[in-house]
PDB file of N, CA and C in Angstrom:
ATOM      1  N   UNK A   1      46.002  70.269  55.430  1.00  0.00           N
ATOM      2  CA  UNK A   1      44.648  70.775  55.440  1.00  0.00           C
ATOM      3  C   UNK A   1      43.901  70.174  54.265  1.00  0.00           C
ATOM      4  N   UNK A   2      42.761  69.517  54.084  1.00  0.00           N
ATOM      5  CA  UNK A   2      41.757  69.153  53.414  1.00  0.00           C
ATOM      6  C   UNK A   2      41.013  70.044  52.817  1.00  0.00           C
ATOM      7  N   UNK A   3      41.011  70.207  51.546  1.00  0.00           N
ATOM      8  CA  UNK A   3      39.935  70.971  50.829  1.00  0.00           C
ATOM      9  C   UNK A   3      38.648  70.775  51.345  1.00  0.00           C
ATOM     10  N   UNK A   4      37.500  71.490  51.264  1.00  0.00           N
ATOM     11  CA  UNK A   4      36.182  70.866  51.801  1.00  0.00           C
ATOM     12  C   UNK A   4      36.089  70.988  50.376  1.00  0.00           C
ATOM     13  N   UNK A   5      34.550  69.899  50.090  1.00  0.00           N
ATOM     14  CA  UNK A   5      34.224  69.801  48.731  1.00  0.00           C
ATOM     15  C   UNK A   5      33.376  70.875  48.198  1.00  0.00           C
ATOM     16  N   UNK A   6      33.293  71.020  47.316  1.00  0.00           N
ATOM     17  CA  UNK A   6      33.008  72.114  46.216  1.00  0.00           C
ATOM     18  C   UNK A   6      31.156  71.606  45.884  1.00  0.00           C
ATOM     19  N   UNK A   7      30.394  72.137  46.571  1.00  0.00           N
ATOM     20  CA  UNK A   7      29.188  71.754  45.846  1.00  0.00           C
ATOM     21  C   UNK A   7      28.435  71.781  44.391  1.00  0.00           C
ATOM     22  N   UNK A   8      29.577  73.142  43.877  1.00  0.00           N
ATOM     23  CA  UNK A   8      29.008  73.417  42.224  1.00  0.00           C
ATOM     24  C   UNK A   8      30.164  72.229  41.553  1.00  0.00           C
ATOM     25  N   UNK A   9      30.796  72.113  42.465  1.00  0.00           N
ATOM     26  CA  UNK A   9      32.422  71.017  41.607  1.00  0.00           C
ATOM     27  C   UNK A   9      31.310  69.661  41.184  1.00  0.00           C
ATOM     28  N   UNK A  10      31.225  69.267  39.842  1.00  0.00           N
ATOM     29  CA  UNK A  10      30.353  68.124  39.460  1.00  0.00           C
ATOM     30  C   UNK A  10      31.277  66.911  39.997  1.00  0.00           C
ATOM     31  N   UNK A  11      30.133  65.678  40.115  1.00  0.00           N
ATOM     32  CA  UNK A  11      30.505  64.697  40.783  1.00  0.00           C
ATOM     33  C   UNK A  11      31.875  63.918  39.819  1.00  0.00           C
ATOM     34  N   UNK A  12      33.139  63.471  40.569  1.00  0.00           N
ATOM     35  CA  UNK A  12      34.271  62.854  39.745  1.00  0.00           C
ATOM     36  C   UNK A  12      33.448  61.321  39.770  1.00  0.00           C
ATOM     37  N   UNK A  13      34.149  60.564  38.733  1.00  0.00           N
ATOM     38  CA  UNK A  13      33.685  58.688  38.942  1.00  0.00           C
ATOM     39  C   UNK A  13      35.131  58.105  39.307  1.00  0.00           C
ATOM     40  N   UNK A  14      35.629  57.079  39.597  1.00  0.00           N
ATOM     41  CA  UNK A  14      37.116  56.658  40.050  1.00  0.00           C
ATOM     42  C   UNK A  14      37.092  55.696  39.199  1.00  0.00           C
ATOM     43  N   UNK A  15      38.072  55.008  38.435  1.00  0.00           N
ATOM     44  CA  UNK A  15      38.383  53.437  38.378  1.00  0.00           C
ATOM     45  C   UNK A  15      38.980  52.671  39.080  1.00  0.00           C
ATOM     46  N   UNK A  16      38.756  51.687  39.207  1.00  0.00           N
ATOM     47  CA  UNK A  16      39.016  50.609  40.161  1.00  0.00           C
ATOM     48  C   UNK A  16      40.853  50.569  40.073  1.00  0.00           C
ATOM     49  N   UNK A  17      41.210  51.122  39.715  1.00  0.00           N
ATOM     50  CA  UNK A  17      42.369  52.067  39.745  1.00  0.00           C
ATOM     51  C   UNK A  17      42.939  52.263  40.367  1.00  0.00           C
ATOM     52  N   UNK A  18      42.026  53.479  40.530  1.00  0.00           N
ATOM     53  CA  UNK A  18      42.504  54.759  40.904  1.00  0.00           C
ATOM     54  C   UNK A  18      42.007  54.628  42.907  1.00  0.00           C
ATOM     55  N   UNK A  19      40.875  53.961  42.652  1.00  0.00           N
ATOM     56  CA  UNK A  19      40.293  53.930  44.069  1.00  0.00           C
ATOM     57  C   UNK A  19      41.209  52.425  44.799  1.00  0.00           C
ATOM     58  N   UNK A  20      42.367  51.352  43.979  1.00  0.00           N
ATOM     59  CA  UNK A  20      42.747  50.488  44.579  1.00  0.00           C
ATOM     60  C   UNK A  20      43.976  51.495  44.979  1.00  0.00           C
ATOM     61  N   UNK A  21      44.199  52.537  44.377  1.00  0.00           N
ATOM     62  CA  UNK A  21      45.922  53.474  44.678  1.00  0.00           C
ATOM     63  C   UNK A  21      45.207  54.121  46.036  1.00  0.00           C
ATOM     64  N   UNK A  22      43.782  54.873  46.154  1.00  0.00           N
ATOM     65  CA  UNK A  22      43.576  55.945  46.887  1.00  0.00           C
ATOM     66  C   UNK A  22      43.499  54.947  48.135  1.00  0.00           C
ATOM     67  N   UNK A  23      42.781  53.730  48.339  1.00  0.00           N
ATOM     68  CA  UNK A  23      42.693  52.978  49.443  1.00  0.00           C
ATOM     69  C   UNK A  23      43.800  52.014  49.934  1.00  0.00           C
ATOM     70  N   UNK A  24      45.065  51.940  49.204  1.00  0.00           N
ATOM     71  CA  UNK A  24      45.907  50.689  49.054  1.00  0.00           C
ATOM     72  C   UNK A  24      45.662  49.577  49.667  1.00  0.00           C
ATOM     73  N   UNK A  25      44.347  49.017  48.825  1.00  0.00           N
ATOM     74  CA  UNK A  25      43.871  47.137  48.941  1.00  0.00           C
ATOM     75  C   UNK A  25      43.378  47.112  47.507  1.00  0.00           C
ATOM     76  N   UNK A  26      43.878  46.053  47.530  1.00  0.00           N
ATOM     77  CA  UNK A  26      43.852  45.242  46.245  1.00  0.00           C
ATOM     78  C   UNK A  26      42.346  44.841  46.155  1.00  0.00           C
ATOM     79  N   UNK A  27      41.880  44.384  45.121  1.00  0.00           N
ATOM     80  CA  UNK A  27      40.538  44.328  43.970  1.00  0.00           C
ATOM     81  C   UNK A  27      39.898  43.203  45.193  1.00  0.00           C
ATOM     82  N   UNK A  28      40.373  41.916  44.808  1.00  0.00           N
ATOM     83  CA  UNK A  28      39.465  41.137  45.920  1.00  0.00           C
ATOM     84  C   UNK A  28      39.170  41.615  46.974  1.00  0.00           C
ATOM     85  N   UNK A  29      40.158  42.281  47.935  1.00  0.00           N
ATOM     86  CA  UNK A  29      39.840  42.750  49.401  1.00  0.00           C
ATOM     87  C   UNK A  29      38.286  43.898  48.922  1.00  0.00           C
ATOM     88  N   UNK A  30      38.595  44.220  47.889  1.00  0.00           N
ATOM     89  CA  UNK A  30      37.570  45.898  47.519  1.00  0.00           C
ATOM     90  C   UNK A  30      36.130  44.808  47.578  1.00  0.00           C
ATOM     91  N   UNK A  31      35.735  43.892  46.932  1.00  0.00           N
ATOM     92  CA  UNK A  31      34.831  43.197  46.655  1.00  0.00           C
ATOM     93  C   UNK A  31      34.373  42.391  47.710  1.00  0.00           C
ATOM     94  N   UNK A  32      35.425  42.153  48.601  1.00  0.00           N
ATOM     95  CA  UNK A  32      34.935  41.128  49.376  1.00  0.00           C
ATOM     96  C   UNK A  32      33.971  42.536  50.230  1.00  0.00           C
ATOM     97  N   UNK A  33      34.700  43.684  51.139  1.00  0.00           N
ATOM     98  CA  UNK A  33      33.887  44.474  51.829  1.00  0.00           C
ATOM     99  C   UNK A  33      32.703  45.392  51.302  1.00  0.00           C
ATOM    100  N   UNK A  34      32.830  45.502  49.716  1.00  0.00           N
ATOM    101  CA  UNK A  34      32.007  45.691  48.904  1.00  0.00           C
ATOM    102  C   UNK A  34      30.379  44.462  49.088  1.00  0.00           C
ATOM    103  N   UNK A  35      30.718  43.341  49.469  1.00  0.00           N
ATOM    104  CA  UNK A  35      29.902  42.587  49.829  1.00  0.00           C
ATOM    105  C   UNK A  35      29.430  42.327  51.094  1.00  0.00           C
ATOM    106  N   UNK A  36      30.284  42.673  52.089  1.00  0.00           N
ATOM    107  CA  UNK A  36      30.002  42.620  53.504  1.00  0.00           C
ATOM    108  C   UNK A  36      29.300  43.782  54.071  1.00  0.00           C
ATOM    109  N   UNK A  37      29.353  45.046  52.812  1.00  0.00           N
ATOM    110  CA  UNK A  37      28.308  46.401  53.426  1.00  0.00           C
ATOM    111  C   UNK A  37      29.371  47.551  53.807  1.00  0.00           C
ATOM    112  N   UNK A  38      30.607  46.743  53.659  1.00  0.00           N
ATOM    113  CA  UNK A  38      31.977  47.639  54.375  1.00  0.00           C
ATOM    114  C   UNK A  38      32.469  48.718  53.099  1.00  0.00           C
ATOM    115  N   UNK A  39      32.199  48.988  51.842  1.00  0.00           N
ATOM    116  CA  UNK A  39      32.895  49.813  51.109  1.00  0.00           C
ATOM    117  C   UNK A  39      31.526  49.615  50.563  1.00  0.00           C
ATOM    118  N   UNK A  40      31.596  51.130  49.855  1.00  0.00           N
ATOM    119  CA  UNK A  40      31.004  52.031  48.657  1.00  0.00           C
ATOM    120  C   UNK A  40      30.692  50.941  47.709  1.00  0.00           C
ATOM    121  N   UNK A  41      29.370  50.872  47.146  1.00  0.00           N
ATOM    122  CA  UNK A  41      29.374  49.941  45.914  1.00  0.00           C
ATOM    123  C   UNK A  41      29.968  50.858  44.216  1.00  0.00           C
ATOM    124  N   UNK A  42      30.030  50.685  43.877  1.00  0.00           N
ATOM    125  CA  UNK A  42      30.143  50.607  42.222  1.00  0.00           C
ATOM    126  C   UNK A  42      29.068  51.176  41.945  1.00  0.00           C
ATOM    127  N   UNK A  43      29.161  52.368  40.476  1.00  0.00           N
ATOM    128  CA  UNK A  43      28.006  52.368  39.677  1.00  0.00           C
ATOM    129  C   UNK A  43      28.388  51.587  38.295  1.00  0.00           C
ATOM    130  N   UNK A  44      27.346  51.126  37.992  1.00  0.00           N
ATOM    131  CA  UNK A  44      27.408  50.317  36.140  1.00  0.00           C
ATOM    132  C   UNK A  44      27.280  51.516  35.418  1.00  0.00           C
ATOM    133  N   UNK A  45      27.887  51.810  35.027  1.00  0.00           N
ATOM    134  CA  UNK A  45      27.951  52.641  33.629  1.00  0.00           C
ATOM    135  C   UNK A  45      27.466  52.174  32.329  1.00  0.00           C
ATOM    136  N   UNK A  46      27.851  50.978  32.039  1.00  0.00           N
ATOM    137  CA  UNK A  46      28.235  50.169  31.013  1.00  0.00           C
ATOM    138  C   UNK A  46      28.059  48.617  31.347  1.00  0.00           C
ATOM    139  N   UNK A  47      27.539  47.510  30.644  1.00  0.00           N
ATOM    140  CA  UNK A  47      27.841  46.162  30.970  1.00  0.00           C
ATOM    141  C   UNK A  47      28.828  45.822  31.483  1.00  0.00           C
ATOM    142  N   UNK A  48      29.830  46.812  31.169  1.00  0.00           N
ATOM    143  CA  UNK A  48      31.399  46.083  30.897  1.00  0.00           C
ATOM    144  C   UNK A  48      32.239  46.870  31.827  1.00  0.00           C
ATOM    145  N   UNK A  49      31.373  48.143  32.751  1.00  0.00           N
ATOM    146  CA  UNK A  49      32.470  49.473  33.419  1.00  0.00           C
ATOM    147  C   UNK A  49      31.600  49.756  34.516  1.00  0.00           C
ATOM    148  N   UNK A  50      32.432  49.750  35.762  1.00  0.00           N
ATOM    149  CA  UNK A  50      31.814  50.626  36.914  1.00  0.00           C
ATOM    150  C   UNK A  50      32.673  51.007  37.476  1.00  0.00           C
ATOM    151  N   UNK A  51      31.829  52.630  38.162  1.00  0.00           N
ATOM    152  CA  UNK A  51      33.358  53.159  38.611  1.00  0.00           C
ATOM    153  C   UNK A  51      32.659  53.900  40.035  1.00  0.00           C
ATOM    154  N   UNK A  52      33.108  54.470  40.601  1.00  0.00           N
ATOM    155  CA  UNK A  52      32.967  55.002  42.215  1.00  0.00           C
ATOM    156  C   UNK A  52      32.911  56.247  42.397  1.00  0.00           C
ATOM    157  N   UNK A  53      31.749  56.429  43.457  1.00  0.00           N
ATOM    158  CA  UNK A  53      32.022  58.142  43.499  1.00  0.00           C
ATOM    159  C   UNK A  53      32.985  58.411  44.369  1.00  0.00           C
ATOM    160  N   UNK A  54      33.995  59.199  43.728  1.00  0.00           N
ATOM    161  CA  UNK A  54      34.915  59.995  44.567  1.00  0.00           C
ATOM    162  C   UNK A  54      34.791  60.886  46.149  1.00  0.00           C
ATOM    163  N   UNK A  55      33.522  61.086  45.928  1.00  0.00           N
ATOM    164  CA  UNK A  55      33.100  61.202  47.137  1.00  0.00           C
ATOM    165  C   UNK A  55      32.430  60.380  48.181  1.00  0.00           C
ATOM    166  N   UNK A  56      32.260  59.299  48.086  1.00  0.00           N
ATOM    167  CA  UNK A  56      31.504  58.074  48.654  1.00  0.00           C
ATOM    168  C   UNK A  56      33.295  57.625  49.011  1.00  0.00           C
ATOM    169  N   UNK A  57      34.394  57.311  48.233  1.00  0.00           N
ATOM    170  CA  UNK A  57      35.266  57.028  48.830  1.00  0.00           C
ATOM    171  C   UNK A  57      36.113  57.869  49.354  1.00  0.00           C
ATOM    172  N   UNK A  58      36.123  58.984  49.342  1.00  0.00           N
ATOM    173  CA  UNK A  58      36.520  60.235  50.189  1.00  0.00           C
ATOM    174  C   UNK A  58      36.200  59.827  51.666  1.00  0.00           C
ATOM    175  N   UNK A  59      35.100  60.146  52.131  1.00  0.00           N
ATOM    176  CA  UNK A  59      34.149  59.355  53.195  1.00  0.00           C
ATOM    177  C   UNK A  59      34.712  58.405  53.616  1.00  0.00           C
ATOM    178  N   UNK A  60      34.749  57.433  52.934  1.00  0.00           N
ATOM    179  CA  UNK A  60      35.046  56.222  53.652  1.00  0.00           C
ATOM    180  C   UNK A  60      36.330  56.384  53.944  1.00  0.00           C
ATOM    181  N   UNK A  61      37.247  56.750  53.602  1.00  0.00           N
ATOM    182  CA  UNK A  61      38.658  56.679  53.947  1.00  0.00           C
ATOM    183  C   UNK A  61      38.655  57.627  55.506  1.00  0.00           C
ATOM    184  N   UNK A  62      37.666  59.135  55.776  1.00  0.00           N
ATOM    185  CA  UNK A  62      37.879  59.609  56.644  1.00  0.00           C
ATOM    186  C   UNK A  62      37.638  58.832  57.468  1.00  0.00           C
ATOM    187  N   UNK A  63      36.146  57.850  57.116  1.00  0.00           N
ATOM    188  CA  UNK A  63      35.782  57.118  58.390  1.00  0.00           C
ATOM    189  C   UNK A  63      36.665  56.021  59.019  1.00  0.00           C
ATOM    190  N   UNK A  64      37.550  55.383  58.266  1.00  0.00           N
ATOM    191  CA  UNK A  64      38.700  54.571  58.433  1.00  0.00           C
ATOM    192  C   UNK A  64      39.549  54.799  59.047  1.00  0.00           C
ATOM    193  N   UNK A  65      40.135  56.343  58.644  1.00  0.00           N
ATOM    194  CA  UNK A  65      41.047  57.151  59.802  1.00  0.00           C
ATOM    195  C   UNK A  65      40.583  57.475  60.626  1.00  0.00           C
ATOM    196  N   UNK A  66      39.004  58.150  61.158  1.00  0.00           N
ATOM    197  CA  UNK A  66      38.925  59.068  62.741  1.00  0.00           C
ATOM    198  C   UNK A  66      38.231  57.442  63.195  1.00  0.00           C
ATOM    199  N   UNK A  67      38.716  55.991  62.787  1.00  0.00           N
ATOM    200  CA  UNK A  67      38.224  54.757  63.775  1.00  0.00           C
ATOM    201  C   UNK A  67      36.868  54.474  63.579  1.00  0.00           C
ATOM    202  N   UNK A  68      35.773  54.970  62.981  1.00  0.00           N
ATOM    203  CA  UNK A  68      34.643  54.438  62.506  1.00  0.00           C
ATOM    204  C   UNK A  68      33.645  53.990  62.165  1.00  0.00           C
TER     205      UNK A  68
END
């Protein structure tokens, strides 16, 4: 069973991490569909850091499983 999300629960950020463990594809594959319109973009935090909403890739993973 799936938790539903928590609306007062503040938004999590992922690292490219954590979201290459939650999706198992590696960094190029993330970038390439990141460019094709197919995955969640990145927020910049930092020059140097971007990270993902946990819920933007939540989503996408359901949409991956119920076909899409």
């Amino acid at each position: 069973m799936t938790a539903e999300p928590d609306a007062a629960q503040p938004e999590r950020l992922l690292r490219l991490a954590e979201v290459r463990h939650r999706v198992g594809l590696g960094k190029t594959m993330i970038y390439a569909m990141i460019g094709d319109g197919r995955f969640p973009k990145p927020y910049k935090i930092t020059a140097a850091a971007a990270r993902w909403s946990e819920r933007e890739v939540e989503a996408w993973i359901e949409r991956v499983v119920r076909g899409n």
